[in-house]
N, C-alpha and C. Protein backbone atom coordinates (compact mmCIF):
# COMPACT_ATOMS: atom_id res chain seq x y z
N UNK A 1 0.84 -1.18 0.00
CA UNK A 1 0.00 0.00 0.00
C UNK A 1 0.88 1.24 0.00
N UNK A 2 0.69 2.12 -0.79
CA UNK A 2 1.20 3.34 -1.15
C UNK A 2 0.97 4.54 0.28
N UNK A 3 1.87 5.17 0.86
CA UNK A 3 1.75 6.29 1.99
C UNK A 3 1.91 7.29 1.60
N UNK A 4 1.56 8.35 1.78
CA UNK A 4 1.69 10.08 1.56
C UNK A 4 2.92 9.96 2.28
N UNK A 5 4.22 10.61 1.72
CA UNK A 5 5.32 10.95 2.83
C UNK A 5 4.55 12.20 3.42
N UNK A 6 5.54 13.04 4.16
CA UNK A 6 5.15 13.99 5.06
C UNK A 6 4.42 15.60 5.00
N UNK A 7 4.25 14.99 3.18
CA UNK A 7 3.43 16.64 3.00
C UNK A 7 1.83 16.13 2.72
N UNK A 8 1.06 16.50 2.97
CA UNK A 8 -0.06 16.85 2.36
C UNK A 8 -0.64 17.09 0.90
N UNK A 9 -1.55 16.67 0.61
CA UNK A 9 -2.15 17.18 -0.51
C UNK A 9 -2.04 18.97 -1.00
N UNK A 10 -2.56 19.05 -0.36
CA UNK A 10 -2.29 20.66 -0.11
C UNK A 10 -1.08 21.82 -0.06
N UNK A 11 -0.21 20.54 0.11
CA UNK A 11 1.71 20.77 0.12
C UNK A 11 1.68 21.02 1.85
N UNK A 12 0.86 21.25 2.34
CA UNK A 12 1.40 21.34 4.06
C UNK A 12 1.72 20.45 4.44
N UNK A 13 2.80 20.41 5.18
CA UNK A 13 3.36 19.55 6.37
C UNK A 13 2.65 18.94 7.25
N UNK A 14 2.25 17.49 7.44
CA UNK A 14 1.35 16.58 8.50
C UNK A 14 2.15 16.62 9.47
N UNK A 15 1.09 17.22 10.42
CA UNK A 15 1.11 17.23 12.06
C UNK A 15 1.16 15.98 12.42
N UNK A 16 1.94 15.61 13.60
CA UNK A 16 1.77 14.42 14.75
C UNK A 16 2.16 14.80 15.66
N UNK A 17 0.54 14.67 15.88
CA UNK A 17 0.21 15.40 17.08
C UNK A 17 0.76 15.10 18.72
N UNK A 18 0.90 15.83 19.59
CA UNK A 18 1.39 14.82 21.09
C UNK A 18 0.05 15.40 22.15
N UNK A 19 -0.42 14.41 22.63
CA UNK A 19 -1.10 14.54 23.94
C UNK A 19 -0.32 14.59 25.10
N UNK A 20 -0.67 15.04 25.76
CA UNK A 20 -0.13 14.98 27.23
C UNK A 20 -1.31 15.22 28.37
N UNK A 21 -1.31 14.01 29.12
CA UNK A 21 -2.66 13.87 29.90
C UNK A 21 -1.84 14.94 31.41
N UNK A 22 -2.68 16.11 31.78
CA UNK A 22 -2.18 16.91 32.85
C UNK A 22 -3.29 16.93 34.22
N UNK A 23 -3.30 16.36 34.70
CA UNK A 23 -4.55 16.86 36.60
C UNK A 23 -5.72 16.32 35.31
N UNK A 24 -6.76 17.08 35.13
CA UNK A 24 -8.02 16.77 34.87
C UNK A 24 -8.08 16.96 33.22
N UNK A 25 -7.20 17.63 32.54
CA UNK A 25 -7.47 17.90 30.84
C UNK A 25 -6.29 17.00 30.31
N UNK A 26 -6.07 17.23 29.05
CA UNK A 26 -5.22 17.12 28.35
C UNK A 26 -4.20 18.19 27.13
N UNK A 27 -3.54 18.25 27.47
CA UNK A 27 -2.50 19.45 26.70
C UNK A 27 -2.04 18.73 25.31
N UNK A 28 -2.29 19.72 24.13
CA UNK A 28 -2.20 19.34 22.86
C UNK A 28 -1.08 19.98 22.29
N UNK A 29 -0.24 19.00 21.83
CA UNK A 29 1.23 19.72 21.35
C UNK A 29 1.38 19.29 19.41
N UNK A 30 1.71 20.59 18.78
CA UNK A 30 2.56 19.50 17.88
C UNK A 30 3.75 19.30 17.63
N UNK A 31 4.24 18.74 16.72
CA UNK A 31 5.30 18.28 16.59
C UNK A 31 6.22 18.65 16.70
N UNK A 32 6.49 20.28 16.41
CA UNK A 32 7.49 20.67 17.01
C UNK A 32 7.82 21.11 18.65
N UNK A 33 6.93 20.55 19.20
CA UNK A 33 6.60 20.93 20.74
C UNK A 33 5.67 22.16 21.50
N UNK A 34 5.32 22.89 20.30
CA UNK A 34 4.23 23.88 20.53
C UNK A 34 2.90 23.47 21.08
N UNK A 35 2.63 24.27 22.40
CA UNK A 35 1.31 23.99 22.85
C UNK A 35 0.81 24.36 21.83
N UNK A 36 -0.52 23.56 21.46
CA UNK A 36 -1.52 23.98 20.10
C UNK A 36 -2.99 24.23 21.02
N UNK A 37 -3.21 23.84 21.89
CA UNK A 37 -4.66 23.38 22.82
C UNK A 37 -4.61 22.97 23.98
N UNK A 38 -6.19 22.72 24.70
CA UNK A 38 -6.25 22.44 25.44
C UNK A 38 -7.49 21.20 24.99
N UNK A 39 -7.59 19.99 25.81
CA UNK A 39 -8.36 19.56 25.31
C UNK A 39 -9.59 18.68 27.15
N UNK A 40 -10.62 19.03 27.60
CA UNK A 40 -11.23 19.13 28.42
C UNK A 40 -12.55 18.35 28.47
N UNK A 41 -12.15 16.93 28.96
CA UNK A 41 -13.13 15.59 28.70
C UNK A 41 -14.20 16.60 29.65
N UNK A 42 -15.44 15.98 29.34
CA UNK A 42 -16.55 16.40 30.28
C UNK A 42 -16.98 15.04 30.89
N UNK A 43 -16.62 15.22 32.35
CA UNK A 43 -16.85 13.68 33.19
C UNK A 43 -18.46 13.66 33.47
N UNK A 44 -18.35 13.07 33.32
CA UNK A 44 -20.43 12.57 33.76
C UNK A 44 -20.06 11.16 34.24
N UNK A 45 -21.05 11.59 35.75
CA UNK A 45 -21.74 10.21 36.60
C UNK A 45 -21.56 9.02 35.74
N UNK A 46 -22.61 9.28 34.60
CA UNK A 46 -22.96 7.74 34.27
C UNK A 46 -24.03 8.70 33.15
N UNK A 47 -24.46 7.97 31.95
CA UNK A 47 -24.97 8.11 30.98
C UNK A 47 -26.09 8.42 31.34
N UNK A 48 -27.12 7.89 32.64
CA UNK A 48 -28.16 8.22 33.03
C UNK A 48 -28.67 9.70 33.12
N UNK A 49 -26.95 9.98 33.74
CA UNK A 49 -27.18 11.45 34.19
C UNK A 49 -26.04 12.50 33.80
N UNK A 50 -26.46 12.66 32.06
CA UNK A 50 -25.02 13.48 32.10
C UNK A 50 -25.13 14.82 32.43
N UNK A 51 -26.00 15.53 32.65
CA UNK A 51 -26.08 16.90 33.22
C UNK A 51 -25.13 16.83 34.38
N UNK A 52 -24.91 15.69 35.11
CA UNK A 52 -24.41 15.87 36.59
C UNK A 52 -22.59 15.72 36.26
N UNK A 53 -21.99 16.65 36.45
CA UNK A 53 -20.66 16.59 36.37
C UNK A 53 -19.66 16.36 37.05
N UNK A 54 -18.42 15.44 37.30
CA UNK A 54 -18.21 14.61 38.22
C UNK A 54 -16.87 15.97 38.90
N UNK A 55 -17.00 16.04 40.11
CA UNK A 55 -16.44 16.73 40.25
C UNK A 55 -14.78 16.52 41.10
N UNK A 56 -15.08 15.32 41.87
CA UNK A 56 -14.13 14.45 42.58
C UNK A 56 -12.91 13.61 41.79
N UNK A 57 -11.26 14.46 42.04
CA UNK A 57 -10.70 14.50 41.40
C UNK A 57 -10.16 13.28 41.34
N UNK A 58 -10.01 12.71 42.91
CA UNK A 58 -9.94 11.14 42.67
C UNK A 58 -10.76 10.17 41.46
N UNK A 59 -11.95 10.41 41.14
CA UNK A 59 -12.89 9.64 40.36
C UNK A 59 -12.42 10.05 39.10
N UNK A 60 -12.17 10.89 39.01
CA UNK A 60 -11.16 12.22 37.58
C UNK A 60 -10.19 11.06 37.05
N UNK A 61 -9.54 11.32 38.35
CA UNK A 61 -8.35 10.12 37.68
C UNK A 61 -8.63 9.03 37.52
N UNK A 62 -9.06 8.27 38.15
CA UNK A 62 -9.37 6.55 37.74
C UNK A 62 -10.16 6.22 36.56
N UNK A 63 -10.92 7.46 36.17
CA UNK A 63 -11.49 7.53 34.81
C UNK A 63 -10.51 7.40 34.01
N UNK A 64 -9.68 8.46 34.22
CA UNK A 64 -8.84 8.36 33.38
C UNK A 64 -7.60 6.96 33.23
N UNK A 65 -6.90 6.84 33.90
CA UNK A 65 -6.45 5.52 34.27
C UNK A 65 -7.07 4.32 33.84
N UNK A 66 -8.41 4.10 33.91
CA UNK A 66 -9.33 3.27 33.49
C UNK A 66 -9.43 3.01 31.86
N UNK A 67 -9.32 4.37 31.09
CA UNK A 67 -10.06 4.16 29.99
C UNK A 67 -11.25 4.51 29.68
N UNK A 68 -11.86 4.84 30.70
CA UNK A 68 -13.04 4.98 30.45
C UNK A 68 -13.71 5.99 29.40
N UNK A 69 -14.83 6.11 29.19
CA UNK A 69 -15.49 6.52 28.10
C UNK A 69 -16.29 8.33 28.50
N UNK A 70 -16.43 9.10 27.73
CA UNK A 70 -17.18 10.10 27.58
C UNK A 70 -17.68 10.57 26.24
N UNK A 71 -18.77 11.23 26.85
CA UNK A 71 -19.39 11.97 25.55
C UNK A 71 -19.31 12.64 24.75
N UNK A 72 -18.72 13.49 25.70
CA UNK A 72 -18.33 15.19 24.98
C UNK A 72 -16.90 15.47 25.61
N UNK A 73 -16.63 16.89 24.68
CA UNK A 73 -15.70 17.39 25.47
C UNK A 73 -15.18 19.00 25.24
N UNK A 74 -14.31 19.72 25.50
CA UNK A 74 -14.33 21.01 24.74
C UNK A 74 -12.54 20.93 24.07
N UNK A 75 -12.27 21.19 22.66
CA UNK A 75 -10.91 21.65 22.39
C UNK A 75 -10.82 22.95 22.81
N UNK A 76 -10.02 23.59 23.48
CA UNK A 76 -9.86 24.84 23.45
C UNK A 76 -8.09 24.97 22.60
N UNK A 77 -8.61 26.47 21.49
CA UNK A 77 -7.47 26.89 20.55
C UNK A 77 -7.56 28.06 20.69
N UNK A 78 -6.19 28.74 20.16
CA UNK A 78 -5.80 30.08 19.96
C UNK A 78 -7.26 30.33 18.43
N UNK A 79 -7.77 31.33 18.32
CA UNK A 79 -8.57 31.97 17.76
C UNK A 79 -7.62 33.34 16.74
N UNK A 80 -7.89 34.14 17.32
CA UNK A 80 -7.27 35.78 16.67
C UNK A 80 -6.40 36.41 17.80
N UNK A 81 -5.26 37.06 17.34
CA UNK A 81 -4.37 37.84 18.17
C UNK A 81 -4.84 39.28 17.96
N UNK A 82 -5.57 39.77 18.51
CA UNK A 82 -6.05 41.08 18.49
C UNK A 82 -4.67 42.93 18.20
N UNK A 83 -3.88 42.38 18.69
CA UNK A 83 -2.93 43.35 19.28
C UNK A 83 -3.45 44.51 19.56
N UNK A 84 -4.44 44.87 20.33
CA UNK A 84 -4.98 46.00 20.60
C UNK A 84 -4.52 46.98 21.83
N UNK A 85 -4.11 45.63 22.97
CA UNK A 85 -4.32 45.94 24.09
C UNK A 85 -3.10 46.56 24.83
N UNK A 86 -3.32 46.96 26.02
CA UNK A 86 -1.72 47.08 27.09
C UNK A 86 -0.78 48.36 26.11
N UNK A 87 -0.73 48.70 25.36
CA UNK A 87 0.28 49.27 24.67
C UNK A 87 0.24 50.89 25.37
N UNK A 88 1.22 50.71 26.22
CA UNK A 88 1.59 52.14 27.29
C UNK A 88 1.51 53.50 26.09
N UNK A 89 2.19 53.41 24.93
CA UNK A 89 2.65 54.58 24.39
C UNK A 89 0.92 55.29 23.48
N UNK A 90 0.03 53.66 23.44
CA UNK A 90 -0.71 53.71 22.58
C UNK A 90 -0.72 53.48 21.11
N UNK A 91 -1.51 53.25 20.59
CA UNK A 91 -1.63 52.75 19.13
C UNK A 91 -2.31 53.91 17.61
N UNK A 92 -1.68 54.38 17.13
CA UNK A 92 -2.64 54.66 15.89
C UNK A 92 -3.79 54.36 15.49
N UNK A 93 -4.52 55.00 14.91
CA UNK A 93 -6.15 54.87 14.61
C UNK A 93 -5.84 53.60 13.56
N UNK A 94 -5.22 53.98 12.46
CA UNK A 94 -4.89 52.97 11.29
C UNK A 94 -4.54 52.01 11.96
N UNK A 95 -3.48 51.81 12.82
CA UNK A 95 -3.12 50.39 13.16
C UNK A 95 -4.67 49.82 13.93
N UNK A 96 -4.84 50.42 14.54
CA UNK A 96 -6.57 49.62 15.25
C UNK A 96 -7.75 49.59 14.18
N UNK A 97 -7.38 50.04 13.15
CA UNK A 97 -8.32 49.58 12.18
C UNK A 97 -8.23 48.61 11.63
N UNK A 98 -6.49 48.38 11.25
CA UNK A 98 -5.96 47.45 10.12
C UNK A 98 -6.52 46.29 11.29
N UNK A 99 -5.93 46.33 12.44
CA UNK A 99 -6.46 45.67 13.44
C UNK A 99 -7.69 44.38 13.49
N UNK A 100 -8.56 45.38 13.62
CA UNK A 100 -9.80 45.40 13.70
C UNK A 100 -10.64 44.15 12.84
N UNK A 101 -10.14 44.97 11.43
CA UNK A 101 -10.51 44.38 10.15
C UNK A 101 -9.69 42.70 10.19
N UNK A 102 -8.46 43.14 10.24
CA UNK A 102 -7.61 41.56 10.00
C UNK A 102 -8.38 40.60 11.03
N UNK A 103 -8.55 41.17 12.09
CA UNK A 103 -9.42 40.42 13.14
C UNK A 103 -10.95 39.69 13.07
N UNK A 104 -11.69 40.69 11.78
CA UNK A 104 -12.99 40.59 11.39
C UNK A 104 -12.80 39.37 10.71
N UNK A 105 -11.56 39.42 10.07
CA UNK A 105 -11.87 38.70 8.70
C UNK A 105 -11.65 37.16 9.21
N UNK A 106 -10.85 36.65 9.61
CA UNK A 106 -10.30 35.80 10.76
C UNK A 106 -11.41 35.45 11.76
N UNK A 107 -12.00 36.43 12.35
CA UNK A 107 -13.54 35.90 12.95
C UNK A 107 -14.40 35.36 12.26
N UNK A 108 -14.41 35.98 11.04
CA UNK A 108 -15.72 35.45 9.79
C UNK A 108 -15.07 33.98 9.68
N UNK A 109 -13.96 33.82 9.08
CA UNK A 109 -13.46 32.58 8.36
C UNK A 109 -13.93 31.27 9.62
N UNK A 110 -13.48 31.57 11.03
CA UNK A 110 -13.93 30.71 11.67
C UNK A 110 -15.31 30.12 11.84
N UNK A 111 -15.95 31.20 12.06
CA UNK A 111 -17.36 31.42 11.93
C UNK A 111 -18.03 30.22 10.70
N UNK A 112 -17.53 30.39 9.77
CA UNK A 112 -18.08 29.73 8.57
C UNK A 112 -17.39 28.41 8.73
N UNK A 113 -16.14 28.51 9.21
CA UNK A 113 -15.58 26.79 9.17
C UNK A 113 -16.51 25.77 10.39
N UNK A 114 -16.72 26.64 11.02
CA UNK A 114 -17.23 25.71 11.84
C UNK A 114 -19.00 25.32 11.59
N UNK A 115 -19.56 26.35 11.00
CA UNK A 115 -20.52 25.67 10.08
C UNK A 115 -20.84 24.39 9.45
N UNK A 116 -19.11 25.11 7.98
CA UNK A 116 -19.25 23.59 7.48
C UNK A 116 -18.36 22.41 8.07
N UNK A 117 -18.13 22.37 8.69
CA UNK A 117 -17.47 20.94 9.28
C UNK A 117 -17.69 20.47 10.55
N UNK A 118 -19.12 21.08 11.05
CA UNK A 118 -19.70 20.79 12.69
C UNK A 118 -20.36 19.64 12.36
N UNK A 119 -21.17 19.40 11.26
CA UNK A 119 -21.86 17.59 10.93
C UNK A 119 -20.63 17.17 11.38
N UNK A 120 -20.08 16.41 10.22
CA UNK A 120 -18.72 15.91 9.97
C UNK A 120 -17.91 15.48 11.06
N UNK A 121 -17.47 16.58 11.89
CA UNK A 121 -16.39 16.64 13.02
C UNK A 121 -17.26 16.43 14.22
N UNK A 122 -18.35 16.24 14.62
CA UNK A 122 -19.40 16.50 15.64
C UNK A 122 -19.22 17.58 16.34
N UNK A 123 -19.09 18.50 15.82
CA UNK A 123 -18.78 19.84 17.02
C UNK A 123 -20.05 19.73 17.05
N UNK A 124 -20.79 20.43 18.24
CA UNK A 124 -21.77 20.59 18.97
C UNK A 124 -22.46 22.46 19.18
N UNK A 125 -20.87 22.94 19.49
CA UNK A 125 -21.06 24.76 19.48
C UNK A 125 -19.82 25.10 19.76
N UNK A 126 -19.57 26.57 19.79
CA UNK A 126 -18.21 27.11 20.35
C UNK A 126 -18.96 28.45 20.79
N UNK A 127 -17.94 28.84 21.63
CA UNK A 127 -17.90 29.61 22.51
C UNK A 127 -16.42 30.53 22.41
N UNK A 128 -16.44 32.09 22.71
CA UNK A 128 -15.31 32.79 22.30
C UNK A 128 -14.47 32.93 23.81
N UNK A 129 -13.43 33.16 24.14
CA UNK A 129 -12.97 33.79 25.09
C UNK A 129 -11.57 34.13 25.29
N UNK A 130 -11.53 35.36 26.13
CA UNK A 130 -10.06 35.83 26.12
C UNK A 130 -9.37 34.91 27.07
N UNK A 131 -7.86 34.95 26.05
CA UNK A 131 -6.95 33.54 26.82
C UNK A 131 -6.53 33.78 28.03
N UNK A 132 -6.43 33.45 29.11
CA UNK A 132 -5.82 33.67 30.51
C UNK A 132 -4.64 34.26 30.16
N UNK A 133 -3.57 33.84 29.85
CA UNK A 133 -2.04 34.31 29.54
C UNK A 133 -1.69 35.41 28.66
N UNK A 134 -2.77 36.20 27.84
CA UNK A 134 -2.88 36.79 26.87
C UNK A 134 -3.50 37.70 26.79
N UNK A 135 -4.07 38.89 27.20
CA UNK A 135 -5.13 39.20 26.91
C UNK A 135 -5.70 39.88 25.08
N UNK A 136 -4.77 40.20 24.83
CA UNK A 136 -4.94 40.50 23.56
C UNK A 136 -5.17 38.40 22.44
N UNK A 137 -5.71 37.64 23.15
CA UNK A 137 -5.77 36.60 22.60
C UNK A 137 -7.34 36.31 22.70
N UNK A 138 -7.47 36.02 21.36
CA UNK A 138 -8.37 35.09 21.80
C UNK A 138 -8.93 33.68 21.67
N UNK A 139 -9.67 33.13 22.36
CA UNK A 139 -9.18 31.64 22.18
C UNK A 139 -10.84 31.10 21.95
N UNK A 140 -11.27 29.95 21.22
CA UNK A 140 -12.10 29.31 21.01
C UNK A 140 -11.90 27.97 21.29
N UNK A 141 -13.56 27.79 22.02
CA UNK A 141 -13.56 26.20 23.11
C UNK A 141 -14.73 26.05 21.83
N UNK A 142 -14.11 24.98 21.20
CA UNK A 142 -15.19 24.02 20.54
C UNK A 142 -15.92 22.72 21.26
N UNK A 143 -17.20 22.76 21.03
CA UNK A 143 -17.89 21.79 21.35
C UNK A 143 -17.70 20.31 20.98
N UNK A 144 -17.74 19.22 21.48
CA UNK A 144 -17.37 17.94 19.99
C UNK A 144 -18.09 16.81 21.01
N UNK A 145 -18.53 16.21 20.39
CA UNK A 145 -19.58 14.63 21.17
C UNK A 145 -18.66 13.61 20.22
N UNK A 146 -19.34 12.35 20.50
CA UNK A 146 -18.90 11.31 20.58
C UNK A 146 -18.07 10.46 21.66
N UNK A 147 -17.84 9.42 21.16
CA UNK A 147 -17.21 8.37 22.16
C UNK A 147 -16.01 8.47 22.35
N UNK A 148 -15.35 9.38 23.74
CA UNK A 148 -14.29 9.68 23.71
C UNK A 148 -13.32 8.48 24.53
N UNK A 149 -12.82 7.63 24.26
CA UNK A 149 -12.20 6.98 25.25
C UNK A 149 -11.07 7.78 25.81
N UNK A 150 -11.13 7.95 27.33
CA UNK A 150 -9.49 8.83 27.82
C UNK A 150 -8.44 8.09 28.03
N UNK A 151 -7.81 8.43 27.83
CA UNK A 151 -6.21 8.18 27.76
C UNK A 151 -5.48 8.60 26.96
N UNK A 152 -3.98 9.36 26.95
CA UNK A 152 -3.11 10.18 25.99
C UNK A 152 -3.46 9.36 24.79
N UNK A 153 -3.10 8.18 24.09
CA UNK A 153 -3.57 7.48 22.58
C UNK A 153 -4.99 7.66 22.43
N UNK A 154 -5.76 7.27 23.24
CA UNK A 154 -6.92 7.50 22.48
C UNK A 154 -7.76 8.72 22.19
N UNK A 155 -7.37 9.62 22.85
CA UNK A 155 -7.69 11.10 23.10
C UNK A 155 -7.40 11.41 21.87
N UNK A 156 -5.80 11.48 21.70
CA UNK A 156 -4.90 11.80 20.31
C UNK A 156 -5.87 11.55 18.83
N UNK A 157 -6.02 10.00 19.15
CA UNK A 157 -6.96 9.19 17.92
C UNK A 157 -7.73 9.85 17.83
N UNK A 158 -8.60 10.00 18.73
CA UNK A 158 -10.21 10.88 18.62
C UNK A 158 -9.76 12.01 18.19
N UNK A 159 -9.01 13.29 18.78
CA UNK A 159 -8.85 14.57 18.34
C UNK A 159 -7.98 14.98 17.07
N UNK A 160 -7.19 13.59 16.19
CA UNK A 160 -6.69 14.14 15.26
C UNK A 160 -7.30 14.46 14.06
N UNK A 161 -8.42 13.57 13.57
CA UNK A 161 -8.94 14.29 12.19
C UNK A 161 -9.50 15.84 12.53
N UNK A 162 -10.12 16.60 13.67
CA UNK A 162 -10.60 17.17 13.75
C UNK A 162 -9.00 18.36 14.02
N UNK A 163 -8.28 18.04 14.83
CA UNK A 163 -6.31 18.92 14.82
C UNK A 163 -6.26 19.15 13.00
N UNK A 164 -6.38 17.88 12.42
CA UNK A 164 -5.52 17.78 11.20
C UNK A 164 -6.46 19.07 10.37
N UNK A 165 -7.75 18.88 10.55
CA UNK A 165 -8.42 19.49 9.51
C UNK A 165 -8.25 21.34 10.05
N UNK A 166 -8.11 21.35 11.31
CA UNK A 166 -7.94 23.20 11.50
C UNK A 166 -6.61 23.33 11.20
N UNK A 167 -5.43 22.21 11.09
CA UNK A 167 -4.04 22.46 10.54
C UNK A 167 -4.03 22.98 8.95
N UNK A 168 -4.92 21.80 8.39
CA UNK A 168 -4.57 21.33 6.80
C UNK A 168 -5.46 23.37 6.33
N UNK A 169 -6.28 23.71 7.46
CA UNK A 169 -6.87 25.39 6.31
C UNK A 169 -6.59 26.38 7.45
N UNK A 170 -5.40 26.13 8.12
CA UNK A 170 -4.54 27.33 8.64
C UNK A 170 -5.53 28.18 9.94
N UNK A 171 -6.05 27.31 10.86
CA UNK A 171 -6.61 27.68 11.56
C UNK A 171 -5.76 27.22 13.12
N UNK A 172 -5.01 26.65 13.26
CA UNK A 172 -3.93 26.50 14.23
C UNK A 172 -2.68 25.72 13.45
């Protein structure tokens, strides 16, 4: 059987990806060691009752340890770098426009990707927010269902077509 070496259709470079299971999430790296994400199983009781969210970190872990299974979960990614903010001396009108706009346009594009590839990928919804470490960042927590088994490999498995596809159209 014939393999793609390491470029893409597209001529981009294929990601391989690294998980790293941390306390209660998982940290998404690629290949060159760059944090890319965050990735944030949603623990539920038991299928009966997934509204109820498990909050006991001991049970956290043995889930995890276990293998065990979930439903959902959130990726959180870098979104748009605003550069608006903090700047002591201040900024030009033009630069907060060019700003602004580069920012619009970059909001739209997401906006629409996640449209078309929420069937597909099971995203569920997203949600916007400024990054803790950043404030001029902003970061998007995507929604995603299905059968997540936890553990660093299977996490990876589950989250790479959905990594590969915001890699392969320049969205992280």
């Amino acid at each position: 059987m014939y393999t793609h070496s390491c470029k893409s259709i597209v001529g981009k470079e294929k990601i391989k990806w690294k998980i790293e299971y941390d306390y209660t999430y998982y940290k998404v790296y690629d290949n060159k060691g760059t944090l890319a994400g965050y990735f944030f199983p949603h623990y539920n009781k038991s299928t009966e009752s997934e509204d109820e969210e498990i909050d006991n970190d001991d049970a956290i872990e043995k889930m995890n340890k276990n293998h065990e299974q979930v439903s959902q979960g959130t990726l959180l990614v870098p979104m748009t770098k605003l550069d608006l903010l903090d700047h002591e001396e201040g900024i030009g009108i033009d630069h907060a426009i060019a700003s602004l706009d580069a920012n619009l346009v970059r909001t739209r594009f997401w906006k629409d990707w996640l449209a078309r590839n929420a069937k597909e990928l099971s995203i569920y919804g997203a949600r916007v927010y400024t990054a803790r470490e950043d404030r001029n960042m902003l970061s998007v927590a995507i929604g995603i269902a299905g059968n997540i088994t936890l553990g660093e490999k299977e996490v990876k498995e589950f989250l790479t077509p959905l990594l590969d596809r915001l890699h392969d159209d320049s969205l992280l």
